[in-house]
C-alpha atoms as a PDB file:
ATOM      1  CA  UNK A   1     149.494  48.801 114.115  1.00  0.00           C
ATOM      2  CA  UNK A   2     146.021  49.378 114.168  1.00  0.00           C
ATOM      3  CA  UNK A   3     143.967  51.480 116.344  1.00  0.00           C
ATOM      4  CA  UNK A   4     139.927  50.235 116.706  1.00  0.00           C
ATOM      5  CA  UNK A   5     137.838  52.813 118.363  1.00  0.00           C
ATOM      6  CA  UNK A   6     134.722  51.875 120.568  1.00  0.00           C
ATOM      7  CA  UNK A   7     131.646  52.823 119.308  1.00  0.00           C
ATOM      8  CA  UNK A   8     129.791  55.535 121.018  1.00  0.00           C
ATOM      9  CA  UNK A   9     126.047  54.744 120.038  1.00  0.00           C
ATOM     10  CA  UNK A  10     123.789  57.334 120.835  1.00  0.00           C
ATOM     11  CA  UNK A  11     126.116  59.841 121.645  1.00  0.00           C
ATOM     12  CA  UNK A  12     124.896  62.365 119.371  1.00  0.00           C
ATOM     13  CA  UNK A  13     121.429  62.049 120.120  1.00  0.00           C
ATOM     14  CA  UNK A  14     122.558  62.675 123.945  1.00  0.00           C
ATOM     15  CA  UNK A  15     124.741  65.778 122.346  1.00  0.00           C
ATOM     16  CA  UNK A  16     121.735  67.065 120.261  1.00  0.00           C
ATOM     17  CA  UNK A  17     119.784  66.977 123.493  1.00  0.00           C
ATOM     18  CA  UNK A  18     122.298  69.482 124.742  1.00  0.00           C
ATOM     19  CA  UNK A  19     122.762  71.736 122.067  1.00  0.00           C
ATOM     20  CA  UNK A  20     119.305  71.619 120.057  1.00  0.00           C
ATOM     21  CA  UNK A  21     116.710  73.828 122.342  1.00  0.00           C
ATOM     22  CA  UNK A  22     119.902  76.084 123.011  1.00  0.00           C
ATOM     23  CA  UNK A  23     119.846  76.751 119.149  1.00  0.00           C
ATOM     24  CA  UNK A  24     116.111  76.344 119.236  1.00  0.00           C
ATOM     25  CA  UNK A  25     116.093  79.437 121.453  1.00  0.00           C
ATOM     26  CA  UNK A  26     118.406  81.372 119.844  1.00  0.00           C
ATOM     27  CA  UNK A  27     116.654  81.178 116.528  1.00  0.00           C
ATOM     28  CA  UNK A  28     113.872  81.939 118.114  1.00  0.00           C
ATOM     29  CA  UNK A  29     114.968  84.836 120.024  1.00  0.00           C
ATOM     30  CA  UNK A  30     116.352  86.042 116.546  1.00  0.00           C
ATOM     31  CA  UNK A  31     113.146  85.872 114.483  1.00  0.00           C
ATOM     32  CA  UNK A  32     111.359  87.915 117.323  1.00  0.00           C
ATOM     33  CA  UNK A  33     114.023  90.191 117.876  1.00  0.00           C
ATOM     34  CA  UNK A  34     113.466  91.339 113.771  1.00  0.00           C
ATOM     35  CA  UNK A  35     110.154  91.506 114.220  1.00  0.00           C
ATOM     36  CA  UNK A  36     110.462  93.969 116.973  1.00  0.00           C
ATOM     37  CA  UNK A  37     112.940  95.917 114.278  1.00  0.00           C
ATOM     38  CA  UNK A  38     110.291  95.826 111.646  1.00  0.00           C
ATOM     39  CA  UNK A  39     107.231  96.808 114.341  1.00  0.00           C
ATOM     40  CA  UNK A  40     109.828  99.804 115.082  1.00  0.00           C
ATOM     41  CA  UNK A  41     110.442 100.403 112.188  1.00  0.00           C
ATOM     42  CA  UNK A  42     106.493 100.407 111.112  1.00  0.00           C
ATOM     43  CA  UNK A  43     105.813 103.054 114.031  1.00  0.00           C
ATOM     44  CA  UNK A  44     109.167 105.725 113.169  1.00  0.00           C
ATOM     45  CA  UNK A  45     107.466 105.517 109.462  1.00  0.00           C
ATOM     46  CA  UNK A  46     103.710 106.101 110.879  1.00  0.00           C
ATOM     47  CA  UNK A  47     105.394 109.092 112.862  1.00  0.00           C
ATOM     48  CA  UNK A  48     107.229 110.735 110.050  1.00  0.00           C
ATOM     49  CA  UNK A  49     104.907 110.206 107.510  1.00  0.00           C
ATOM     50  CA  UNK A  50     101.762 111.666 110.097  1.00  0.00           C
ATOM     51  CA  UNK A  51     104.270 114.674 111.009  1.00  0.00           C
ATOM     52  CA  UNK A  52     104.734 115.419 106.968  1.00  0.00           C
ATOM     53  CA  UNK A  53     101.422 114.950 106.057  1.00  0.00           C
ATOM     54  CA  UNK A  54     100.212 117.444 108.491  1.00  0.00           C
ATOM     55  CA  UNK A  55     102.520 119.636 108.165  1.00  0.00           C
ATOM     56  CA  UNK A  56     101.474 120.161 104.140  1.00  0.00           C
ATOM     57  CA  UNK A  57      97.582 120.180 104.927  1.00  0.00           C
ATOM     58  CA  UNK A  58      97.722 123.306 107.615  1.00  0.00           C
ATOM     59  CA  UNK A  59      95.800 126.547 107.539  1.00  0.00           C
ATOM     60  CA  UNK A  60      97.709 127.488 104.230  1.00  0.00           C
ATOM     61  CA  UNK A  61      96.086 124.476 102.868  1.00  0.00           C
ATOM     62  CA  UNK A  62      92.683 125.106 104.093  1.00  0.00           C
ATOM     63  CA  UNK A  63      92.665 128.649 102.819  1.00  0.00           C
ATOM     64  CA  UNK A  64      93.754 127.540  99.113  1.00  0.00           C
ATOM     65  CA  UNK A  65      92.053 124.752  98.581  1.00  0.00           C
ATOM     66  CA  UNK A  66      88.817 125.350 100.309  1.00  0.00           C
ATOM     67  CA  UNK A  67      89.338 122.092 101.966  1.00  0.00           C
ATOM     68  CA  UNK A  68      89.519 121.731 106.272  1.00  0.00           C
ATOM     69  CA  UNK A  69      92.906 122.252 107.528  1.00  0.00           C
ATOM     70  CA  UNK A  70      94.230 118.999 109.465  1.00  0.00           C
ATOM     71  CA  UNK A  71      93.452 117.838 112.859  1.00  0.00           C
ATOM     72  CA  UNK A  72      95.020 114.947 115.239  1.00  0.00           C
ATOM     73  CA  UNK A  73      92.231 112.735 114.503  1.00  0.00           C
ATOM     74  CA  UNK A  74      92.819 113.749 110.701  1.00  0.00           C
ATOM     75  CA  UNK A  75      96.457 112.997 111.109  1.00  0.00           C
ATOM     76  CA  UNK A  76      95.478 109.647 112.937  1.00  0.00           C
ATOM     77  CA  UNK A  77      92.934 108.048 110.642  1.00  0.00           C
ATOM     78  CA  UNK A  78      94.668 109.460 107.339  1.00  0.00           C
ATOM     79  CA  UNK A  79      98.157 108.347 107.963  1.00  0.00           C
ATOM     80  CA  UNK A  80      98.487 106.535 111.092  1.00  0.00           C
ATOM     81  CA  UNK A  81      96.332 104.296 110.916  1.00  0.00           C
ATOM     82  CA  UNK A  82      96.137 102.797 106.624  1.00  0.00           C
ATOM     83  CA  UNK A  83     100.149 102.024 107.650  1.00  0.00           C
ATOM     84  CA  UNK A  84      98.970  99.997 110.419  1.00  0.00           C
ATOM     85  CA  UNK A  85      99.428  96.831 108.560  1.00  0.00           C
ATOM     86  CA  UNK A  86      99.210  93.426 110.802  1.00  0.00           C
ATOM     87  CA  UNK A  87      99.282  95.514 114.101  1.00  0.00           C
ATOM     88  CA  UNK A  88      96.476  95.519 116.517  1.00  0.00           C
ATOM     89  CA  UNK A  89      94.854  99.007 115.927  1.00  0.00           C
ATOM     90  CA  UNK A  90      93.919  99.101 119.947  1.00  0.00           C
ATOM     91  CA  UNK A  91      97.767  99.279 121.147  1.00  0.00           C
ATOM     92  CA  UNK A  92      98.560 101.971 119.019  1.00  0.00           C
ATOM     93  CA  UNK A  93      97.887 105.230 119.512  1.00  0.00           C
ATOM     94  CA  UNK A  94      99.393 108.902 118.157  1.00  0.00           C
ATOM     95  CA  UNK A  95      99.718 112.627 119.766  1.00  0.00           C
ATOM     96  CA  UNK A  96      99.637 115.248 117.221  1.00  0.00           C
ATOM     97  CA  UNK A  97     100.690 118.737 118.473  1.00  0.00           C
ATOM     98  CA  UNK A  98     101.843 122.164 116.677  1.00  0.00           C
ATOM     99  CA  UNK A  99     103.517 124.390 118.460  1.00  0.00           C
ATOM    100  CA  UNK A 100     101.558 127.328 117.852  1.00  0.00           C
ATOM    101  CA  UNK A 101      99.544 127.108 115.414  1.00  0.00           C
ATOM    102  CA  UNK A 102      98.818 125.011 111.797  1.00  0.00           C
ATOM    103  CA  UNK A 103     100.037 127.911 109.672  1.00  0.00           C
ATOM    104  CA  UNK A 104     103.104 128.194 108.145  1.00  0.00           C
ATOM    105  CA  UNK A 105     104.833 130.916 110.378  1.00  0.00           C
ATOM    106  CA  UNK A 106     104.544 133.031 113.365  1.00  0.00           C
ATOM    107  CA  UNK A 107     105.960 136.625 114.185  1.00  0.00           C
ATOM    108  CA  UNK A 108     108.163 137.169 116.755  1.00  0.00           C
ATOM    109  CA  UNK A 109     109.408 141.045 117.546  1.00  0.00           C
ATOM    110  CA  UNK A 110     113.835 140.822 117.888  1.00  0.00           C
ATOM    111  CA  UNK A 111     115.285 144.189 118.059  1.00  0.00           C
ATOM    112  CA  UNK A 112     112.556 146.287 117.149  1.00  0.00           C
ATOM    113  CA  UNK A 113     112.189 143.978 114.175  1.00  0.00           C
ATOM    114  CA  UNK A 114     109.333 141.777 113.243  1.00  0.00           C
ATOM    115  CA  UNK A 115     111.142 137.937 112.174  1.00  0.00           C
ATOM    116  CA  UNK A 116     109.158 135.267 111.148  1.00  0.00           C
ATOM    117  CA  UNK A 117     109.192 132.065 112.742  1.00  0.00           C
ATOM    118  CA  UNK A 118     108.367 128.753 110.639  1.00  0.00           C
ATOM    119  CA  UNK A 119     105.940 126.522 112.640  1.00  0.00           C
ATOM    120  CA  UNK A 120     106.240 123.041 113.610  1.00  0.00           C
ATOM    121  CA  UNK A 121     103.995 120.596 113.803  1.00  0.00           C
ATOM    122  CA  UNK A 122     105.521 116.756 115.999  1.00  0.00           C
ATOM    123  CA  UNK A 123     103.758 113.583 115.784  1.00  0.00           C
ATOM    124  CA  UNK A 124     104.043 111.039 118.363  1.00  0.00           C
ATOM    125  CA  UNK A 125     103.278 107.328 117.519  1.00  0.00           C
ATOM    126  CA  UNK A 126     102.998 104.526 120.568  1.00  0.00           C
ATOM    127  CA  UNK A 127     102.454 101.109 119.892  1.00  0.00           C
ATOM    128  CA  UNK A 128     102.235  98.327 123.116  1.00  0.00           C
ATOM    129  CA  UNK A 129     104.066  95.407 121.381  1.00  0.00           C
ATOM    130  CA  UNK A 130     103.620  92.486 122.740  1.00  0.00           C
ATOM    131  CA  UNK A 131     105.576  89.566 120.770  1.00  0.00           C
ATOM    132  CA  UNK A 132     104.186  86.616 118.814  1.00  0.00           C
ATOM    133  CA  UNK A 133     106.436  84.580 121.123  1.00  0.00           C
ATOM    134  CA  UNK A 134     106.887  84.118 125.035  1.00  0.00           C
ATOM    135  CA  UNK A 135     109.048  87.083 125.670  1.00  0.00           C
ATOM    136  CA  UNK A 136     107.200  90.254 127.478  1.00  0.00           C
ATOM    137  CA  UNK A 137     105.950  92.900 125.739  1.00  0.00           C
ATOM    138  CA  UNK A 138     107.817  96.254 124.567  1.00  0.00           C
ATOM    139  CA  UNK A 139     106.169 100.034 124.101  1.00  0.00           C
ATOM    140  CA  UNK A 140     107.709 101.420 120.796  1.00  0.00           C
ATOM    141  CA  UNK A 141     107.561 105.028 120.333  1.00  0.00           C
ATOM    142  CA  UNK A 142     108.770 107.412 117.479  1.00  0.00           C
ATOM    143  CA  UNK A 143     108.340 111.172 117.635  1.00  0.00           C
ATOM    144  CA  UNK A 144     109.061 113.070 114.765  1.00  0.00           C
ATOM    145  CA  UNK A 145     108.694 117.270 114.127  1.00  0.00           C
ATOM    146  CA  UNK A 146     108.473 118.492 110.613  1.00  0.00           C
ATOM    147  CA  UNK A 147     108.172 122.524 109.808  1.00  0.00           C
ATOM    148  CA  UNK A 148     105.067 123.717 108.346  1.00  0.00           C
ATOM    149  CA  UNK A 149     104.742 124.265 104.481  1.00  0.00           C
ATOM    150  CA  UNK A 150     102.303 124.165 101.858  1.00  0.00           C
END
């Protein structure tokens, strides 16, 4: 016994109309989502890198080398901004703060005693992302503190 089966013509095509912008989308959504990772990814290095580079060009610095101790805008245009690559330099912006001072340590009196204190210095990178595709845009921020030492 034999079994014919009708032919179905054009019933993929009517299938790939279903399923193809639904896969479409999702690779879509995929290959923005990673570029959000790496654009993430690109500010949390910006952030620790500004935070460690400041934190070994302080007042310690300054007095050996002769050479001006590190500002924000320093900390900004040296390191912030060279790793910067294929991001629009008017979204992103950095807050550089120390939380005394730019030297290595401050004293504290405990007990009677005199104890120093190692500084800290915490670098703040924002960048307004918005994506190369139709999704909204996403603020990515990475804050990183790093002690003082020269």
């Amino acid at each position: 016994m034999m079994f014919h089966r009708k032919r179905r013509r054009a019933a993929s095509l009517v299938e790939f109309a279903l399923v193809g912008p639904l896969v479409l989308l999702i690779v879509i959504g995929l290959i923005v989502g990673g570029m959000g990772v790496y654009r993430y990814q690109q500010v949390a290095t910006m952030a620790r890198e500004g935070s460690r580079w400041a934190s070994v060009h302080g007042a310690q610095y300054a007095r050996e080398t002769g050479k001006p101790a590190a500002t924000a805008d320093d900390v900004y245009n040296q390191e912030v901004v060279p790793r910067a690559a294929g991001m629009d330099a008017s979204k992103l912006s950095a807050n550089v703060t120390w939380n005394t001072d730019n030297n290595p340590y401050h004293t504290v009196v405990s007990n009677g005693q005199v104890v120093p204190v190692a500084n800290t210095v915490t670098v703040t990178v924002t960048y307004q992302w918005i994506p190369e595709a139709i999704f909204g845009g996403a603020t990515l921020t990475s804050t990183s503190t790093t002690t003082m030492a020269y």
